[in-house]
PDB file of N, CA and C in Angstrom:
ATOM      1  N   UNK A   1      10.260  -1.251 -15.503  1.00  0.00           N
ATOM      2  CA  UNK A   1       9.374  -1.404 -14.378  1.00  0.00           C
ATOM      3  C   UNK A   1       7.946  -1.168 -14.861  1.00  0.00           C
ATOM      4  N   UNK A   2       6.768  -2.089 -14.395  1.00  0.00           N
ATOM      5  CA  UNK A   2       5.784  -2.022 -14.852  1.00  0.00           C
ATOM      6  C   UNK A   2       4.531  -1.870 -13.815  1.00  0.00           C
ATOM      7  N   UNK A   3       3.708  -0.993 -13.770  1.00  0.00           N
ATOM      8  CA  UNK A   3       2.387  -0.888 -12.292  1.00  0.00           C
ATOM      9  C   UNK A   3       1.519  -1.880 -12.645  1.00  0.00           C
ATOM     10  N   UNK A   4       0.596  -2.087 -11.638  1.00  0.00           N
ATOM     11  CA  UNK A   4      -0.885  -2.906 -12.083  1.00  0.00           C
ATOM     12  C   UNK A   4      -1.360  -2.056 -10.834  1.00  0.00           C
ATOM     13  N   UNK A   5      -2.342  -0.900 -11.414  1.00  0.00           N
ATOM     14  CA  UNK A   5      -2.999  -0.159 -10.402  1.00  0.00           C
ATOM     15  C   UNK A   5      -4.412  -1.075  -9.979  1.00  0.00           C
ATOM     16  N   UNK A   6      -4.570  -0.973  -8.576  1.00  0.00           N
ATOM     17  CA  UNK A   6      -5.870  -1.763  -7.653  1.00  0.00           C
ATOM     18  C   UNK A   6      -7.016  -1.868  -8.304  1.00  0.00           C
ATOM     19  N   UNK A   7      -7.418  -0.546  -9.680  1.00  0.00           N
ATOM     20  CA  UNK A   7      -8.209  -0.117  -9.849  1.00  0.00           C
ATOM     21  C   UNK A   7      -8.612  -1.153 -11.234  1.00  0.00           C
ATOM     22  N   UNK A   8      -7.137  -1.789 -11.801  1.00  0.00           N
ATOM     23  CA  UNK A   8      -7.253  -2.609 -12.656  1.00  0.00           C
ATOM     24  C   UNK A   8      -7.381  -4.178 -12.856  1.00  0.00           C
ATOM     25  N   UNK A   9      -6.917  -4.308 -11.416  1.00  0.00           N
ATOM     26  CA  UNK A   9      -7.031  -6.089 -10.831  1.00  0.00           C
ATOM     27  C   UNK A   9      -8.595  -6.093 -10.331  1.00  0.00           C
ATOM     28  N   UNK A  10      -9.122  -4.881  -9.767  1.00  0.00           N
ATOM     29  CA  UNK A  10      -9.931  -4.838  -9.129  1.00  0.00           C
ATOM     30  C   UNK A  10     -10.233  -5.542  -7.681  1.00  0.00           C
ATOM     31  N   UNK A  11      -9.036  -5.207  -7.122  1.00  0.00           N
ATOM     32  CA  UNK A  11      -8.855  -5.629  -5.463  1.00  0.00           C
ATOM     33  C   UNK A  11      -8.915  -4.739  -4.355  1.00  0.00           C
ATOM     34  N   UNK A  12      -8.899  -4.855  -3.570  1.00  0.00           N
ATOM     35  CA  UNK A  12      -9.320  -4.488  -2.294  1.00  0.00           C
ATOM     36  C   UNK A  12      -7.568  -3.823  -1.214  1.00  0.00           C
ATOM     37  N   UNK A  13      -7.797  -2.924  -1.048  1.00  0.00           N
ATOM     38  CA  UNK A  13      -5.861  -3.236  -0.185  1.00  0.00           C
ATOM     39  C   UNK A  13      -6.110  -4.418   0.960  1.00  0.00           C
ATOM     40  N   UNK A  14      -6.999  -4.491   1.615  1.00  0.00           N
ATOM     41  CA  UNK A  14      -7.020  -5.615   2.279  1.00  0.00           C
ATOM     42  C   UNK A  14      -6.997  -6.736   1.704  1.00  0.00           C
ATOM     43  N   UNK A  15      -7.053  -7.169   0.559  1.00  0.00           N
ATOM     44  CA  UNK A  15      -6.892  -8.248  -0.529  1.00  0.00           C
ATOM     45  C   UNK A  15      -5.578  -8.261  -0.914  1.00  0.00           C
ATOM     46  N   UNK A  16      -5.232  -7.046  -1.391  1.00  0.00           N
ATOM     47  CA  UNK A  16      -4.223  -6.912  -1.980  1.00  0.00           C
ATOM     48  C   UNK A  16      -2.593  -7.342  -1.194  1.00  0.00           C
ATOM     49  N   UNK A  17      -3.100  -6.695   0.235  1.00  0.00           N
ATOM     50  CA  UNK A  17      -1.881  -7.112   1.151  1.00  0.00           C
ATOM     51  C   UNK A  17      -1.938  -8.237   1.765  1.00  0.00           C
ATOM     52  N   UNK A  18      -2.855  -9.051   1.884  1.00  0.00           N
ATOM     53  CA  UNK A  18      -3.166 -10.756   2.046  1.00  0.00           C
ATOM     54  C   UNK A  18      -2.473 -11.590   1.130  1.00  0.00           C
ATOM     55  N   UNK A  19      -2.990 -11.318  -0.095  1.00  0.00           N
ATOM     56  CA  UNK A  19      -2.262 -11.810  -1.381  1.00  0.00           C
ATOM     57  C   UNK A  19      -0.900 -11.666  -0.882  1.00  0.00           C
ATOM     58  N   UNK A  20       0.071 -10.711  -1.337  1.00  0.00           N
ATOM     59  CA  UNK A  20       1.147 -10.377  -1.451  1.00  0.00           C
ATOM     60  C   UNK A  20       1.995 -11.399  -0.056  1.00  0.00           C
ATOM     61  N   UNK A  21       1.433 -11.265   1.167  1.00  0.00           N
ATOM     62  CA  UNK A  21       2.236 -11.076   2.380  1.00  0.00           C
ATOM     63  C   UNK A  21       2.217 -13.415   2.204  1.00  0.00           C
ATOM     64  N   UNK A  22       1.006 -13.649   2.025  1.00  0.00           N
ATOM     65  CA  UNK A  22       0.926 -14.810   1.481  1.00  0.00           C
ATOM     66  C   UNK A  22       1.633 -15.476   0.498  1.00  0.00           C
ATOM     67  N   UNK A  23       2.121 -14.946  -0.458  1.00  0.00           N
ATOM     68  CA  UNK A  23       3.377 -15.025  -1.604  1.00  0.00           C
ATOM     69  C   UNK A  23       4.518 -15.019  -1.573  1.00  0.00           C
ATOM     70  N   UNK A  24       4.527 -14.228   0.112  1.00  0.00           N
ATOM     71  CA  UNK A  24       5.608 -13.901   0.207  1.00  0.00           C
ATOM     72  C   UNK A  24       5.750 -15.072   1.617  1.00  0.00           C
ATOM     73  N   UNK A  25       4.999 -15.723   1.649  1.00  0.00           N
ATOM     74  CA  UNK A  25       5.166 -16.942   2.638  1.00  0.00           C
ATOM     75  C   UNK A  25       5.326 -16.173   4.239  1.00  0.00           C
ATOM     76  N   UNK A  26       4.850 -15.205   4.238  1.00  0.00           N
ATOM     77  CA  UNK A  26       4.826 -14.794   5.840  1.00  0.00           C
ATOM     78  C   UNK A  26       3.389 -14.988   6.717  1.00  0.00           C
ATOM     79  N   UNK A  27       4.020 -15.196   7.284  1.00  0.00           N
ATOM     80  CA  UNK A  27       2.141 -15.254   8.752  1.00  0.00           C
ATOM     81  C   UNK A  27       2.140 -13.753   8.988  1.00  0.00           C
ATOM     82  N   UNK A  28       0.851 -13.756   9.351  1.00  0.00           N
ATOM     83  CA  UNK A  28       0.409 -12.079   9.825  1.00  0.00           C
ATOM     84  C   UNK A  28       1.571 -11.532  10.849  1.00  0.00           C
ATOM     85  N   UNK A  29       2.322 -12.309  11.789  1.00  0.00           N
ATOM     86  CA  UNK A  29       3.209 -12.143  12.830  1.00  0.00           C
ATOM     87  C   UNK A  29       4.356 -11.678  11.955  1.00  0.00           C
ATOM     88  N   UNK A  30       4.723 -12.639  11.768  1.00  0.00           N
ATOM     89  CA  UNK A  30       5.771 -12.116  10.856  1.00  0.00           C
ATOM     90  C   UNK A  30       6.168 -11.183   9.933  1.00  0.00           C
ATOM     91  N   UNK A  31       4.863 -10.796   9.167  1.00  0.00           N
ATOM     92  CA  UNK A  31       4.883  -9.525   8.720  1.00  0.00           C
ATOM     93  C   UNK A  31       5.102  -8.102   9.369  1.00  0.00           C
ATOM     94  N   UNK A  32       4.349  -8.554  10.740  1.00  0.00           N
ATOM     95  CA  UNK A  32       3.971  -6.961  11.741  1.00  0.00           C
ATOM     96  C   UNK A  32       5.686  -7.330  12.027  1.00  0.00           C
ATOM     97  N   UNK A  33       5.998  -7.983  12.196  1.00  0.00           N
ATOM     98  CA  UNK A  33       7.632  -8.451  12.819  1.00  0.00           C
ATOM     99  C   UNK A  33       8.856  -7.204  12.347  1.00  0.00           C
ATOM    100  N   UNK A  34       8.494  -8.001  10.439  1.00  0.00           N
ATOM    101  CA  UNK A  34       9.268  -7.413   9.745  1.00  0.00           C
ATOM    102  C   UNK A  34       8.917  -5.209   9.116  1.00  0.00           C
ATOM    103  N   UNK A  35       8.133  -5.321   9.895  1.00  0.00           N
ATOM    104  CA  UNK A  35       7.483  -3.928   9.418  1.00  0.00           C
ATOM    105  C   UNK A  35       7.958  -3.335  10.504  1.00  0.00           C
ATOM    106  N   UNK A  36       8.399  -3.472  11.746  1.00  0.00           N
ATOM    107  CA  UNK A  36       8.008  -3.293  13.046  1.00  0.00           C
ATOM    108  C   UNK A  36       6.710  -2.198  13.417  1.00  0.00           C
ATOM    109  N   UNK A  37       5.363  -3.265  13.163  1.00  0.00           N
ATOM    110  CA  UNK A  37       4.061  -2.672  13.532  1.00  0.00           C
ATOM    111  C   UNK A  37       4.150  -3.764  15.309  1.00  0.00           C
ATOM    112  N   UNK A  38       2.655  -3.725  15.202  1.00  0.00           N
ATOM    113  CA  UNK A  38       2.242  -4.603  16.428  1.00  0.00           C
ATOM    114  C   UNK A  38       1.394  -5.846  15.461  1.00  0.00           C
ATOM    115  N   UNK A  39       1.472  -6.827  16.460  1.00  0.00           N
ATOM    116  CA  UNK A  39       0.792  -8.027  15.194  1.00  0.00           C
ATOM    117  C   UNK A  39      -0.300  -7.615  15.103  1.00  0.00           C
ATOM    118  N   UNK A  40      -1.554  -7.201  15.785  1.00  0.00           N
ATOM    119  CA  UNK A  40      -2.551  -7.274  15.383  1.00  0.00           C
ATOM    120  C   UNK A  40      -2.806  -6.188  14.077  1.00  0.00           C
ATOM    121  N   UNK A  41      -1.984  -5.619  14.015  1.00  0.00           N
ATOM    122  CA  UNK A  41      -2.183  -4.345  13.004  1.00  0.00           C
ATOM    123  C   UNK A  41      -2.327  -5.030  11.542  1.00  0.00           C
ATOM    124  N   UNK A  42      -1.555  -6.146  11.266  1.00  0.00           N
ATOM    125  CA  UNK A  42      -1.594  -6.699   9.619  1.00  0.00           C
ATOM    126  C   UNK A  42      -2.871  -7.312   9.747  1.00  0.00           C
ATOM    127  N   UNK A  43      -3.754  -7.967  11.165  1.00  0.00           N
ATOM    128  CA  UNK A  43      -5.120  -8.787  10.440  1.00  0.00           C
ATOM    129  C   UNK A  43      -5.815  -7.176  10.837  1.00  0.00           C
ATOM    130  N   UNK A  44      -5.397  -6.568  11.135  1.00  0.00           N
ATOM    131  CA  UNK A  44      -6.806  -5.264  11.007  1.00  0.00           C
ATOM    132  C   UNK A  44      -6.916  -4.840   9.858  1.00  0.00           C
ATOM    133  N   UNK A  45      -5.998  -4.551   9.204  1.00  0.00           N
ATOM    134  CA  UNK A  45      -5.765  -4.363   8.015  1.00  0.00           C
ATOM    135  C   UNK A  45      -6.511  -5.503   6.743  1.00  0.00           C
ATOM    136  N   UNK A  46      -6.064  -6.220   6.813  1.00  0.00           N
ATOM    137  CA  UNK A  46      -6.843  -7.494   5.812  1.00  0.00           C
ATOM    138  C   UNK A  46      -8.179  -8.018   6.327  1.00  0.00           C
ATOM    139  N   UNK A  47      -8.425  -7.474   7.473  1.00  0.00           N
ATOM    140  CA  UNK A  47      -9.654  -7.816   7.480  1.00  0.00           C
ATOM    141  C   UNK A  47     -10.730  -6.439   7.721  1.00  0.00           C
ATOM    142  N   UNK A  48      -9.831  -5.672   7.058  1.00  0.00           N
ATOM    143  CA  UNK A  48     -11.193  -4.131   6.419  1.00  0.00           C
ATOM    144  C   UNK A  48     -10.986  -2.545   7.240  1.00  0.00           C
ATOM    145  N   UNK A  49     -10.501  -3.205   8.093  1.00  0.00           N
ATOM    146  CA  UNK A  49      -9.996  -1.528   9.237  1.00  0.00           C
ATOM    147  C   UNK A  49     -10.397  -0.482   8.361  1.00  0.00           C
ATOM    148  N   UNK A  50     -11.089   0.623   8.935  1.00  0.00           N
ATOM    149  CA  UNK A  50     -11.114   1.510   7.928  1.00  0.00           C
ATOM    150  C   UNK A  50     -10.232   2.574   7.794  1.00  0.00           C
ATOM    151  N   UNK A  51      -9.395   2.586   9.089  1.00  0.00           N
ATOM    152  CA  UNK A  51      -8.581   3.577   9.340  1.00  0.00           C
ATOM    153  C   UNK A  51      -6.891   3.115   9.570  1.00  0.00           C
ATOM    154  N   UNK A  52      -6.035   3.722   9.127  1.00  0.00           N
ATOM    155  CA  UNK A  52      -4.733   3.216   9.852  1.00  0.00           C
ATOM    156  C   UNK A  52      -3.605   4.448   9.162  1.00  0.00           C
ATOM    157  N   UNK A  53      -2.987   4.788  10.842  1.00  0.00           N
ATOM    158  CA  UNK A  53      -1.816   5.836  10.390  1.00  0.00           C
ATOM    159  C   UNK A  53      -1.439   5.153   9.150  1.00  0.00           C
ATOM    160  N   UNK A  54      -0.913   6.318   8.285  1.00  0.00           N
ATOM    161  CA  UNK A  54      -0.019   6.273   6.947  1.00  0.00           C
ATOM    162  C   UNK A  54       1.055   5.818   7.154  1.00  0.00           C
ATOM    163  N   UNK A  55       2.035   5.964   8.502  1.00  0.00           N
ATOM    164  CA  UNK A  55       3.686   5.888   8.536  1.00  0.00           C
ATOM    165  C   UNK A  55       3.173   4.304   8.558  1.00  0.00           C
ATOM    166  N   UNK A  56       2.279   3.537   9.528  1.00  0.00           N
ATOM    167  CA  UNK A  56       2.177   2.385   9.665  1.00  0.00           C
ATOM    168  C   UNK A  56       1.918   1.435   8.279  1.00  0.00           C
ATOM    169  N   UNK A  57       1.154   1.767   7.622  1.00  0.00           N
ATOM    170  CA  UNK A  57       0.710   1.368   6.369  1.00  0.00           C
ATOM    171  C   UNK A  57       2.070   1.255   5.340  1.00  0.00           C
ATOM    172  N   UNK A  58       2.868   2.575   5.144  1.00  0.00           N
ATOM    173  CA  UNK A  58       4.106   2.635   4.628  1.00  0.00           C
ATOM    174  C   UNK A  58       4.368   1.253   4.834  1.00  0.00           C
ATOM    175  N   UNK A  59       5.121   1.390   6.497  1.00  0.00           N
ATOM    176  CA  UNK A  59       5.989   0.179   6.879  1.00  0.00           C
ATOM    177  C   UNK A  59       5.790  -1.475   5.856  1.00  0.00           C
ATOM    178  N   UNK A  60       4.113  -1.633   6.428  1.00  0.00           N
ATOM    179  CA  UNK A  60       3.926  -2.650   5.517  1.00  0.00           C
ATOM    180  C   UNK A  60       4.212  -2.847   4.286  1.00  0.00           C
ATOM    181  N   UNK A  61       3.490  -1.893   3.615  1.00  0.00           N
ATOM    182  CA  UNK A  61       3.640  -2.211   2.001  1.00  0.00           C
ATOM    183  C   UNK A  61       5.139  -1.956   1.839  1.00  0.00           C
ATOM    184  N   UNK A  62       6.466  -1.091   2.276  1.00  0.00           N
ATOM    185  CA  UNK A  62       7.575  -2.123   2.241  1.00  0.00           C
ATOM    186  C   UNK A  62       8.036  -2.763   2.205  1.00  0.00           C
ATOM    187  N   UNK A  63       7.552  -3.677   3.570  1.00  0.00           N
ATOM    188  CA  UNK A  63       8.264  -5.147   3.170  1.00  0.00           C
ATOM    189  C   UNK A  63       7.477  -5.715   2.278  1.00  0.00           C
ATOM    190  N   UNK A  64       6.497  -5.743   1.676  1.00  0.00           N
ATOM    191  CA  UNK A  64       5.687  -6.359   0.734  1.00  0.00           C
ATOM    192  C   UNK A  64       5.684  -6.076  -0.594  1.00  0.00           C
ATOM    193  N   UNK A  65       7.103  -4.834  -0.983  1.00  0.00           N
ATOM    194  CA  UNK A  65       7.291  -4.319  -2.103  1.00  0.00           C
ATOM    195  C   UNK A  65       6.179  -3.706  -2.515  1.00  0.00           C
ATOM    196  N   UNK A  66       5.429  -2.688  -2.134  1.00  0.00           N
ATOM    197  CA  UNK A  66       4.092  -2.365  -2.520  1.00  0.00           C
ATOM    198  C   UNK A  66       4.133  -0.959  -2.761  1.00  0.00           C
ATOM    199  N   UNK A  67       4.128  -0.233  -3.966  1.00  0.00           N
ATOM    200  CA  UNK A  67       4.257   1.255  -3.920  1.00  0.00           C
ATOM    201  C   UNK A  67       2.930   2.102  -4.137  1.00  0.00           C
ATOM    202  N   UNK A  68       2.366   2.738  -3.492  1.00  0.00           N
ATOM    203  CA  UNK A  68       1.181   4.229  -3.652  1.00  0.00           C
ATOM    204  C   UNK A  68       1.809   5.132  -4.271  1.00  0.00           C
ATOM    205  N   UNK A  69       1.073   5.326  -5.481  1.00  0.00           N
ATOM    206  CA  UNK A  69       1.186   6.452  -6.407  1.00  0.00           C
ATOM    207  C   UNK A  69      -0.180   7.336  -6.334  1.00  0.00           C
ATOM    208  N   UNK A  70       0.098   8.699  -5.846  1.00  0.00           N
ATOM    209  CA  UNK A  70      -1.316   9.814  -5.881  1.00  0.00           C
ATOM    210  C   UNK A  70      -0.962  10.690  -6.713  1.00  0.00           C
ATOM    211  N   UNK A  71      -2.683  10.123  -7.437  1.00  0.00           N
ATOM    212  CA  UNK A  71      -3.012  10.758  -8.702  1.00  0.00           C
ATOM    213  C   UNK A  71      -4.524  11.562  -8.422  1.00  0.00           C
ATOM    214  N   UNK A  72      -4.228  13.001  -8.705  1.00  0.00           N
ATOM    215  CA  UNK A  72      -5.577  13.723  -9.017  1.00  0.00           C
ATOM    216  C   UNK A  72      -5.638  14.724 -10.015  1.00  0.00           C
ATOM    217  N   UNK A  73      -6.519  15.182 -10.167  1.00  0.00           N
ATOM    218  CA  UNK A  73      -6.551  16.181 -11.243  1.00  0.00           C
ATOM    219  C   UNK A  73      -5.833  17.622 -10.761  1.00  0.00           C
ATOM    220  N   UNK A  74      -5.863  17.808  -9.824  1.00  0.00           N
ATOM    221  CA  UNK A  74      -5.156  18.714  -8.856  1.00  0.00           C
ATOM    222  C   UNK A  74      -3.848  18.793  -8.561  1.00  0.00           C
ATOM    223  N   UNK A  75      -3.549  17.504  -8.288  1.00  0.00           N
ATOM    224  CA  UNK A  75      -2.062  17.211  -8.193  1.00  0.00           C
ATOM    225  C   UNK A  75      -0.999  17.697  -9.414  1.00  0.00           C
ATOM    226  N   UNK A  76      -1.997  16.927 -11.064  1.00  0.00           N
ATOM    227  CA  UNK A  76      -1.228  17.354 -12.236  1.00  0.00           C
ATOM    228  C   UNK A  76      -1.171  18.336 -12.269  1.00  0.00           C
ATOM    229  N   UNK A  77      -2.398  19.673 -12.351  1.00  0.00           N
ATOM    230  CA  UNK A  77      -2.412  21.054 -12.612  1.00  0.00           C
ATOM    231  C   UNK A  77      -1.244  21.882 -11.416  1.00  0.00           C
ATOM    232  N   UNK A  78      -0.820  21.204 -10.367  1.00  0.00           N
ATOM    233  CA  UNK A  78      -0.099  21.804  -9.624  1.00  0.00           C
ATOM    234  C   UNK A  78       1.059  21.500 -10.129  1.00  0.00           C
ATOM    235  N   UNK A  79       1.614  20.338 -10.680  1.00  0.00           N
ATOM    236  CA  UNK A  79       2.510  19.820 -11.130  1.00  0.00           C
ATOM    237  C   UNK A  79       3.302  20.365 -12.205  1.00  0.00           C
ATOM    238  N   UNK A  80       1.866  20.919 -13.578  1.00  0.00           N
ATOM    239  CA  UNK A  80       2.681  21.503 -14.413  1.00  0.00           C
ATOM    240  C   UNK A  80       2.851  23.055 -14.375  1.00  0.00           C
ATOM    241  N   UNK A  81       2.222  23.514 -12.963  1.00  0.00           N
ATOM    242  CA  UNK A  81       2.750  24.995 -12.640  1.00  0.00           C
ATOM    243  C   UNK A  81       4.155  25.203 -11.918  1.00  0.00           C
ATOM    244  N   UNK A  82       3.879  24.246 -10.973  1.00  0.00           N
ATOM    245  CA  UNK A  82       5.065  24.462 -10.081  1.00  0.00           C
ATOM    246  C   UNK A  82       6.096  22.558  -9.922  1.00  0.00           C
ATOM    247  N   UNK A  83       6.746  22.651 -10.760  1.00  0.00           N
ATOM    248  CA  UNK A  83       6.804  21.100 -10.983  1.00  0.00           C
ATOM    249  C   UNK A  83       8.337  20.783  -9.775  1.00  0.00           C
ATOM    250  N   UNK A  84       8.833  21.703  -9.004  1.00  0.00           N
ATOM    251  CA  UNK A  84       9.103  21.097  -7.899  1.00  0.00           C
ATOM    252  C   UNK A  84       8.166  20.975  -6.712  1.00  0.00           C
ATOM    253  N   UNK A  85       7.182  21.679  -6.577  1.00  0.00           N
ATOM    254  CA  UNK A  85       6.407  20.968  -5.313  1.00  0.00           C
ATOM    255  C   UNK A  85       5.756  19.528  -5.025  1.00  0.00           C
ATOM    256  N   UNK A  86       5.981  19.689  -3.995  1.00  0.00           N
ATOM    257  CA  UNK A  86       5.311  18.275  -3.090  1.00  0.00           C
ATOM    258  C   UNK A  86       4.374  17.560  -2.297  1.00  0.00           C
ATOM    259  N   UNK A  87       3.825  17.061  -3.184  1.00  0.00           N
ATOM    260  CA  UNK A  87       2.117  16.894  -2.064  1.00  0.00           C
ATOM    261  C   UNK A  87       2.213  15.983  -0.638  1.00  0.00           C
ATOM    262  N   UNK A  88       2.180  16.304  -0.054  1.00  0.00           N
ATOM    263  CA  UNK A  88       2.200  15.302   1.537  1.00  0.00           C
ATOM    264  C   UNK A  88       1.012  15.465   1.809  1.00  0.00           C
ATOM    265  N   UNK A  89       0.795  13.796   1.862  1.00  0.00           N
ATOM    266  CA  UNK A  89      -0.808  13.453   2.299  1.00  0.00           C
ATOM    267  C   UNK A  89      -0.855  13.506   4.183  1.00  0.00           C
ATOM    268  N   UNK A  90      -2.414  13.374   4.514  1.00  0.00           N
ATOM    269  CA  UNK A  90      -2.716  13.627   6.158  1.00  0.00           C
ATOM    270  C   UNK A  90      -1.571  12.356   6.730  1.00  0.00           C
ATOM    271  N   UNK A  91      -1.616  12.545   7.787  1.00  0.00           N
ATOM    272  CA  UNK A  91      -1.318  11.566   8.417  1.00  0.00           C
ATOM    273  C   UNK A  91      -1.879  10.118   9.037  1.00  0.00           C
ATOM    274  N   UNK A  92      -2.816  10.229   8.685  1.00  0.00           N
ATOM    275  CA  UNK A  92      -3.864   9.245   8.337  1.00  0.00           C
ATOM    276  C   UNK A  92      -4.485   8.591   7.018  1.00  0.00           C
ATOM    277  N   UNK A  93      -5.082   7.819   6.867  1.00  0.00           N
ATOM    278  CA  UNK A  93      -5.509   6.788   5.640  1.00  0.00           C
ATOM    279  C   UNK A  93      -6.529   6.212   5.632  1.00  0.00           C
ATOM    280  N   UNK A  94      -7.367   5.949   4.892  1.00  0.00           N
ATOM    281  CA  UNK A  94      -8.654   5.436   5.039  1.00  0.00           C
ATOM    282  C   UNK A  94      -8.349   4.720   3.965  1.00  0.00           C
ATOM    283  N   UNK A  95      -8.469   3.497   3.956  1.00  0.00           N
ATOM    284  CA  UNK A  95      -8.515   2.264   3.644  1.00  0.00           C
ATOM    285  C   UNK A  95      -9.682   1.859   2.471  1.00  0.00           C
ATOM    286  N   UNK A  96     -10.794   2.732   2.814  1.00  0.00           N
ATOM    287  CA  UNK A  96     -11.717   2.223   1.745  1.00  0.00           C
ATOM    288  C   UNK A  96     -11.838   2.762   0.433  1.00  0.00           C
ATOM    289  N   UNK A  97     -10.661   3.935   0.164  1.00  0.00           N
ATOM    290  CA  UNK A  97     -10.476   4.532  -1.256  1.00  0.00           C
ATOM    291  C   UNK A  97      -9.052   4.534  -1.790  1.00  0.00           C
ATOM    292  N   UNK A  98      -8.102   3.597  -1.741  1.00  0.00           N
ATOM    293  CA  UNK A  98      -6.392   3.559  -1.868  1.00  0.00           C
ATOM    294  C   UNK A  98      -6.601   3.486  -3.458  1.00  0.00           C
ATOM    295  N   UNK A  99      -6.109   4.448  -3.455  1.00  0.00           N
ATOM    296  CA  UNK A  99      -4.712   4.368  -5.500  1.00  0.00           C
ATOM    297  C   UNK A  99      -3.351   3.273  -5.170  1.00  0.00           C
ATOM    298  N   UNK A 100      -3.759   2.230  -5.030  1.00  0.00           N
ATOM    299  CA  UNK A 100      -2.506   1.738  -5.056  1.00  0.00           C
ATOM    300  C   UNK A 100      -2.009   0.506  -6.271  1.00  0.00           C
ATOM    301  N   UNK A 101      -0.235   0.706  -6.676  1.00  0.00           N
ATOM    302  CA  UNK A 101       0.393   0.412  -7.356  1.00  0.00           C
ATOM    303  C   UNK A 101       1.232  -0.714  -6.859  1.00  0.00           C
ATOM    304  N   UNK A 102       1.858  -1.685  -7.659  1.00  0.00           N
ATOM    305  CA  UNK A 102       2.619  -2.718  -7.444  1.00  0.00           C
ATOM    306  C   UNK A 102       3.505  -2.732  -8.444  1.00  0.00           C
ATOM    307  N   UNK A 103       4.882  -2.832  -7.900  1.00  0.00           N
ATOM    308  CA  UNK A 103       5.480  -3.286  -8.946  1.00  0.00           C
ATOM    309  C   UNK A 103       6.119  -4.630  -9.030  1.00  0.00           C
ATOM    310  N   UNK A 104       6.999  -4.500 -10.299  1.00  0.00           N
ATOM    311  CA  UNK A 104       6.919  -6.014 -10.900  1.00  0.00           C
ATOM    312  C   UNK A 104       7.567  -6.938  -9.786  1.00  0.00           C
ATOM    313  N   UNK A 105       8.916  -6.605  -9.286  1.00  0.00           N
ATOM    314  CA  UNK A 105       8.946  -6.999  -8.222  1.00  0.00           C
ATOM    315  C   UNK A 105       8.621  -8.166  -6.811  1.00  0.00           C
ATOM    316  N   UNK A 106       6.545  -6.972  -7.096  1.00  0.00           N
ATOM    317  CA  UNK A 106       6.316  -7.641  -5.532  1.00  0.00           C
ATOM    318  C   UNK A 106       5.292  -9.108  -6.183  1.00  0.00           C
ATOM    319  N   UNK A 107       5.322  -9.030  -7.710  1.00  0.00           N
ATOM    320  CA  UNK A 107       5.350 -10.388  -8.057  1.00  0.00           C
ATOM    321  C   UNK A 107       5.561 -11.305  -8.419  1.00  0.00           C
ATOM    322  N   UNK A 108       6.887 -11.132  -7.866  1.00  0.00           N
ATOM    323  CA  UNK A 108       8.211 -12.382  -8.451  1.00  0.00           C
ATOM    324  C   UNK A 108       7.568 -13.860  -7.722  1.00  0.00           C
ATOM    325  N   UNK A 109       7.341 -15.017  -8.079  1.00  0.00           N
ATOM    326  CA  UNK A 109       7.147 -15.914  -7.282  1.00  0.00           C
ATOM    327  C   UNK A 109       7.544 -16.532  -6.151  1.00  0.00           C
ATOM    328  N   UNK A 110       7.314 -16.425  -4.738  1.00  0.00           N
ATOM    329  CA  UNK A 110       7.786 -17.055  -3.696  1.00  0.00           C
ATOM    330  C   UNK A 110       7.687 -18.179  -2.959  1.00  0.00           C
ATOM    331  N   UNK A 111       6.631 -18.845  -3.962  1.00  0.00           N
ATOM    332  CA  UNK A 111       5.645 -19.782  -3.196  1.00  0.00           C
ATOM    333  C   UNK A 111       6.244 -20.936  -3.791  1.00  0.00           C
TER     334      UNK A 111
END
């Protein structure tokens, strides 16, 4: 299994989940469908929202094969003290700073 972090394509998650959901031959409907969001939630999203619950966001990048990996300098140093704990992020997300990962997977060709 191989990542391509956002930070290295240099995309946008609103790019990123356009791309993907597009590849994956779905309309914005169909996506919120298969996520069970509300439709308007996938064009808020691709078109810049700055905010959106986390559980909702999850949903999506599910069906879109899309995995978030959080990385900080904090996280490791906690990691190699106490290497069963678990970071749980807010319950919320802001959109304009995502670490996000893809795997190989969510770019198998569909088109």
């Amino acid at each position: 299994m191989w990542f391509i972090t956002a930070k290295t394509v240099m995309t946008s998650l609103p790019q990123l989940i356009k791309s993907h959901r597009k590849k994956a031959a779905l309309a914005q409907a169909q996506l919120a469908k298969l996520a069970g969001v509300g439709k308007t939630v996938v064009w808020d999203i691709e078109n810049g929202k700055e905010s959106v619950q986390w559980d909702t966001l999850q949903k999506i990048l599910r069906v879109l094969n899309i995995s978030v990996e959080w990385r900080s300098p904090l996280l490791d140093r906690i990691a190699s003290v106490e290497p069963t704990s678990a970071f749980s992020p807010d319950a919320s997300f802001s959109l304009s700073k995502p670490q996000v990962s893809e795997n190989s997977a969510a770019n198998s060709p569909t088109e």
